[in-house]
Each structure stands twice: as C-alpha cells, then as structure tokens.
PDB file of N, CA and C in Angstrom:
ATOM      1  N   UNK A   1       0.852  -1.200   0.000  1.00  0.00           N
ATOM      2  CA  UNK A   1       0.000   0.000   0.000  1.00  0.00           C
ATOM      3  C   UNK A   1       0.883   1.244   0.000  1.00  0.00           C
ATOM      4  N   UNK A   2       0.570   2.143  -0.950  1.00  0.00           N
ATOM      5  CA  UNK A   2       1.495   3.434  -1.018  1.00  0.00           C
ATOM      6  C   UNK A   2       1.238   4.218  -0.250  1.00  0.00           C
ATOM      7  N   UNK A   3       2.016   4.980   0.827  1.00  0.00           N
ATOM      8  CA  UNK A   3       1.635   6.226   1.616  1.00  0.00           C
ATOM      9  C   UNK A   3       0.389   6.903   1.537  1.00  0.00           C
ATOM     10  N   UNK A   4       0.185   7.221   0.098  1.00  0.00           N
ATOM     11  CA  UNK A   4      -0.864   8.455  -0.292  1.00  0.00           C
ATOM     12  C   UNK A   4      -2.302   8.011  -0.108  1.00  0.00           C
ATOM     13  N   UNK A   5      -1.985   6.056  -0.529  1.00  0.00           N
ATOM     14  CA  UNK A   5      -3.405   5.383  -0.499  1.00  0.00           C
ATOM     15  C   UNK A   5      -3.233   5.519   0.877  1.00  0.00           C
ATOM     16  N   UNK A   6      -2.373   5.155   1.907  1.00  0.00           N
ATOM     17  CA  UNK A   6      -3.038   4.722   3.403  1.00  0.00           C
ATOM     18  C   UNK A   6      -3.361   5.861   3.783  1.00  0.00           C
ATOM     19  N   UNK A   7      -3.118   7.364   3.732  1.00  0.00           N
ATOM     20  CA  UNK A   7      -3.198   8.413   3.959  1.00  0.00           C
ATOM     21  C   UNK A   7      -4.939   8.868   3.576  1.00  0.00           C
ATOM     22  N   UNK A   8      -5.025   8.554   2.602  1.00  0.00           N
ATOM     23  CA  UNK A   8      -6.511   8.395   2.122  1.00  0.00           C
ATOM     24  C   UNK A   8      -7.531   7.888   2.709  1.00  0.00           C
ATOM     25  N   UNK A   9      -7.140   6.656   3.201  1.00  0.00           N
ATOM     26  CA  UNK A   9      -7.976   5.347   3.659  1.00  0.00           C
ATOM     27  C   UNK A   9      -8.041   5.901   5.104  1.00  0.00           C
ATOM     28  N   UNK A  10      -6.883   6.457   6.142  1.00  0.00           N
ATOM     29  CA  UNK A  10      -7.336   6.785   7.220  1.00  0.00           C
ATOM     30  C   UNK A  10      -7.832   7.838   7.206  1.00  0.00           C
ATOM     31  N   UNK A  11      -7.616   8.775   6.527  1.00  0.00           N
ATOM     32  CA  UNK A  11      -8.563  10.088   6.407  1.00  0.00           C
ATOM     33  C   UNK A  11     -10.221  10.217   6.133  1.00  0.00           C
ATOM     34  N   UNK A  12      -9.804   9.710   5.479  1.00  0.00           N
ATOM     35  CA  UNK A  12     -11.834   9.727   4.303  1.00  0.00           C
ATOM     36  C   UNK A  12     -12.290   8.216   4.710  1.00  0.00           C
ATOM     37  N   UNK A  13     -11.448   6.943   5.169  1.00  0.00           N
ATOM     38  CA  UNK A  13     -12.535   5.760   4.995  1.00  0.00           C
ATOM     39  C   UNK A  13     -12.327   5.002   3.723  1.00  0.00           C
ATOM     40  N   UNK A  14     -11.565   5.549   3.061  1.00  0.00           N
ATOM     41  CA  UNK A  14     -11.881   5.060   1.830  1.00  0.00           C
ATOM     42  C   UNK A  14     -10.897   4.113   1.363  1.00  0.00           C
ATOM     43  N   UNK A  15     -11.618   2.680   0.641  1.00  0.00           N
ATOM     44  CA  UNK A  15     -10.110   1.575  -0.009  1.00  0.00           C
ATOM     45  C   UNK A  15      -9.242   2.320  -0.681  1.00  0.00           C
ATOM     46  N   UNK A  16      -7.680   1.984  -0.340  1.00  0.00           N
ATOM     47  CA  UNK A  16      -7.109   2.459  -0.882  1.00  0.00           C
ATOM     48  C   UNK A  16      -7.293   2.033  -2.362  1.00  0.00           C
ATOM     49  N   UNK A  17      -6.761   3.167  -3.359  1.00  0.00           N
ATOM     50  CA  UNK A  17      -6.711   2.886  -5.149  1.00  0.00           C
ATOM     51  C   UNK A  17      -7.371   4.110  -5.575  1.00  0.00           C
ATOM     52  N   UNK A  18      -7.603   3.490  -6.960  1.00  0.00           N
ATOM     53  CA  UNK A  18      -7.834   4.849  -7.737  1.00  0.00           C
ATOM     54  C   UNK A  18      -9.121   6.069  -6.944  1.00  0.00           C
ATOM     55  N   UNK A  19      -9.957   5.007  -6.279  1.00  0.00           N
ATOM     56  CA  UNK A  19     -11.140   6.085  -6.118  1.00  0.00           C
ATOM     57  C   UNK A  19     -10.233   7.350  -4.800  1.00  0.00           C
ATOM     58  N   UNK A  20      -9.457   6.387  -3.980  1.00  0.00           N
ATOM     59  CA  UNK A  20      -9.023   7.418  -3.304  1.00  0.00           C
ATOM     60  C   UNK A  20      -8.450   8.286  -3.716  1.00  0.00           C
ATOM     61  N   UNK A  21      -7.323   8.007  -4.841  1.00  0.00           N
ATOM     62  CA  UNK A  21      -6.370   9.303  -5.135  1.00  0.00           C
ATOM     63  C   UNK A  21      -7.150  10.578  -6.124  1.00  0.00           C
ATOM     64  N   UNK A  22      -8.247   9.751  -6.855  1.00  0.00           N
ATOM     65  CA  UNK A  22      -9.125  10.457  -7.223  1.00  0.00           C
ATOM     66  C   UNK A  22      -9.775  11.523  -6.262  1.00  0.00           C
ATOM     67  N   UNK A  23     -10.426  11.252  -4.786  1.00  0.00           N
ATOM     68  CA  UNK A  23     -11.056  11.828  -3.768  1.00  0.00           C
ATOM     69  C   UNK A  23      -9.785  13.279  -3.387  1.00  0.00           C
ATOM     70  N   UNK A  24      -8.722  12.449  -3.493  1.00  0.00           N
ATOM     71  CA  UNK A  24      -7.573  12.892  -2.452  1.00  0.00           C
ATOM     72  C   UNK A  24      -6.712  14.147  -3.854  1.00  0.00           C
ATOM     73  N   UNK A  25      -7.211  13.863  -4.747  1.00  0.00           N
ATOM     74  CA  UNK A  25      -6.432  14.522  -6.430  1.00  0.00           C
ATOM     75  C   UNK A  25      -7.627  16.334  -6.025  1.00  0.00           C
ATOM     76  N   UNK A  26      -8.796  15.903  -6.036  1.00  0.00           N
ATOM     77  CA  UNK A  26     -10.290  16.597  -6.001  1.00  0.00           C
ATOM     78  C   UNK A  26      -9.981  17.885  -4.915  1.00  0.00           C
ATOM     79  N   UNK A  27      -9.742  17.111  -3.806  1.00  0.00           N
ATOM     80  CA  UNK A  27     -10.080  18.193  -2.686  1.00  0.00           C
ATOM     81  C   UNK A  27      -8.621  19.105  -2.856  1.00  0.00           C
ATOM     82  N   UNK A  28      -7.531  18.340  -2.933  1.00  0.00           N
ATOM     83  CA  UNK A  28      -6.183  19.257  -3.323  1.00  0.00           C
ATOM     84  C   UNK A  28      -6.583  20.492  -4.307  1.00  0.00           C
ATOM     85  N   UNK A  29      -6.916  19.983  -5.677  1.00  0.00           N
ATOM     86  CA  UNK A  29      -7.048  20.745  -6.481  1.00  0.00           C
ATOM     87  C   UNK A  29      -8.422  22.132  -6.042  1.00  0.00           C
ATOM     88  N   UNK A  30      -9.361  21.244  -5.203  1.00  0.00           N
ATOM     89  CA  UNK A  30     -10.364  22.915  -5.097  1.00  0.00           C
ATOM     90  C   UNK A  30      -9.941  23.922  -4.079  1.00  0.00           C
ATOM     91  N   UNK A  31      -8.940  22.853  -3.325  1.00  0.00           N
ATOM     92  CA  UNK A  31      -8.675  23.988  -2.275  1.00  0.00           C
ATOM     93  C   UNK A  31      -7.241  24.763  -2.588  1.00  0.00           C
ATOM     94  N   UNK A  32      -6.849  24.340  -4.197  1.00  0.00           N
ATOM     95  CA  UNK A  32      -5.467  25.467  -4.438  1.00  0.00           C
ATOM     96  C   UNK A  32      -6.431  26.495  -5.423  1.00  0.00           C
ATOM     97  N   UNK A  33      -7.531  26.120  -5.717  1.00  0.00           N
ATOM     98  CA  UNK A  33      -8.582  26.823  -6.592  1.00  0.00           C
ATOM     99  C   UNK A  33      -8.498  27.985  -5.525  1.00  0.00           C
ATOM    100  N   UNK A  34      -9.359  27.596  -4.412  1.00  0.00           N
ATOM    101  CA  UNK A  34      -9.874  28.642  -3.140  1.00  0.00           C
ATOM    102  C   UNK A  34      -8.827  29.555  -3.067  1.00  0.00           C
ATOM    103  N   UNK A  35      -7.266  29.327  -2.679  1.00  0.00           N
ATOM    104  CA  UNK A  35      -6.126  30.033  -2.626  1.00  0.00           C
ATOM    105  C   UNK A  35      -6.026  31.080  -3.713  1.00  0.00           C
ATOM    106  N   UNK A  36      -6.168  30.284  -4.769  1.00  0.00           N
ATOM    107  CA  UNK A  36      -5.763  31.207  -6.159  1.00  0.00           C
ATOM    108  C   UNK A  36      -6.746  32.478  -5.993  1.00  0.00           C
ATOM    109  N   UNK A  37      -8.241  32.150  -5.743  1.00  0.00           N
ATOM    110  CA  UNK A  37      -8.665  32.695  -5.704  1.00  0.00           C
ATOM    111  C   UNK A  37      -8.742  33.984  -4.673  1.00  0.00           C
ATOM    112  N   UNK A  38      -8.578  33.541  -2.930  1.00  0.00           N
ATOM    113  CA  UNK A  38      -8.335  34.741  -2.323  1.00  0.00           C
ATOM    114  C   UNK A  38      -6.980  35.794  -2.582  1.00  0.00           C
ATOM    115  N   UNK A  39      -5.520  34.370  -2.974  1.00  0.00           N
ATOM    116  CA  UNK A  39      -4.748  35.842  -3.543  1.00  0.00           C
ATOM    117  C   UNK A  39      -5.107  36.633  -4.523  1.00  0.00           C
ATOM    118  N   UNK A  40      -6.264  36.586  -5.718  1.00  0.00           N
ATOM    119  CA  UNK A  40      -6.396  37.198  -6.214  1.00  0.00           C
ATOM    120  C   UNK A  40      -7.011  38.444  -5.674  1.00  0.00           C
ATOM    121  N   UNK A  41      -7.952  37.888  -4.738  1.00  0.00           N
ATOM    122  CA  UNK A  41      -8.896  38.855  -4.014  1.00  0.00           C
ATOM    123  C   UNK A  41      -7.725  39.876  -3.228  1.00  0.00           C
ATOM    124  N   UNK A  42      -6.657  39.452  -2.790  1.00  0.00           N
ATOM    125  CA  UNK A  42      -5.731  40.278  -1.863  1.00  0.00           C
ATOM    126  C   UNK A  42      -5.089  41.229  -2.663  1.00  0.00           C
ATOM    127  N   UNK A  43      -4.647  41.006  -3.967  1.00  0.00           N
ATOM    128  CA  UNK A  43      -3.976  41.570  -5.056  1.00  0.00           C
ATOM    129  C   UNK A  43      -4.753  42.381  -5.475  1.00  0.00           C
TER     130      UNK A  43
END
C-alpha cells in the first residue's frame, strides 16, 4: 500500500486505489482553486 493510499484510507474511509487518489487529487485541487482565488482577491 502506497503512503498516499493509506493516507486516504485513514482520512476519508476510503479503499485504498484509484477512487481514493481520485477523492484525495479533487479536494487538493479545489482547495489550491480557493487560494488562487483569495490571492487574487488580496492583489
């Protein structure tokens, strides 16, 4: 089991594999969205 899957699996519950890194790919990406977005707001 790779780090990122067990990292997944104790976080969210979820079997490790694709659905996790998928889950774990998702929330990364909206919450560098959110960032992008307030530095824009700061700028």
């Amino acid at each position: 089991m790779r780090m990122r899957d067990a990292l997944a699996f104790a976080t969210f519950g979820y079997p490790p594999g694709e659905r996790a890194r998928e889950t774990l790919a998702g929330l990364v990406g909206a919450r560098l969205c959110r960032l992008d977005a307030l530095v824009a707001d700061i700028n």
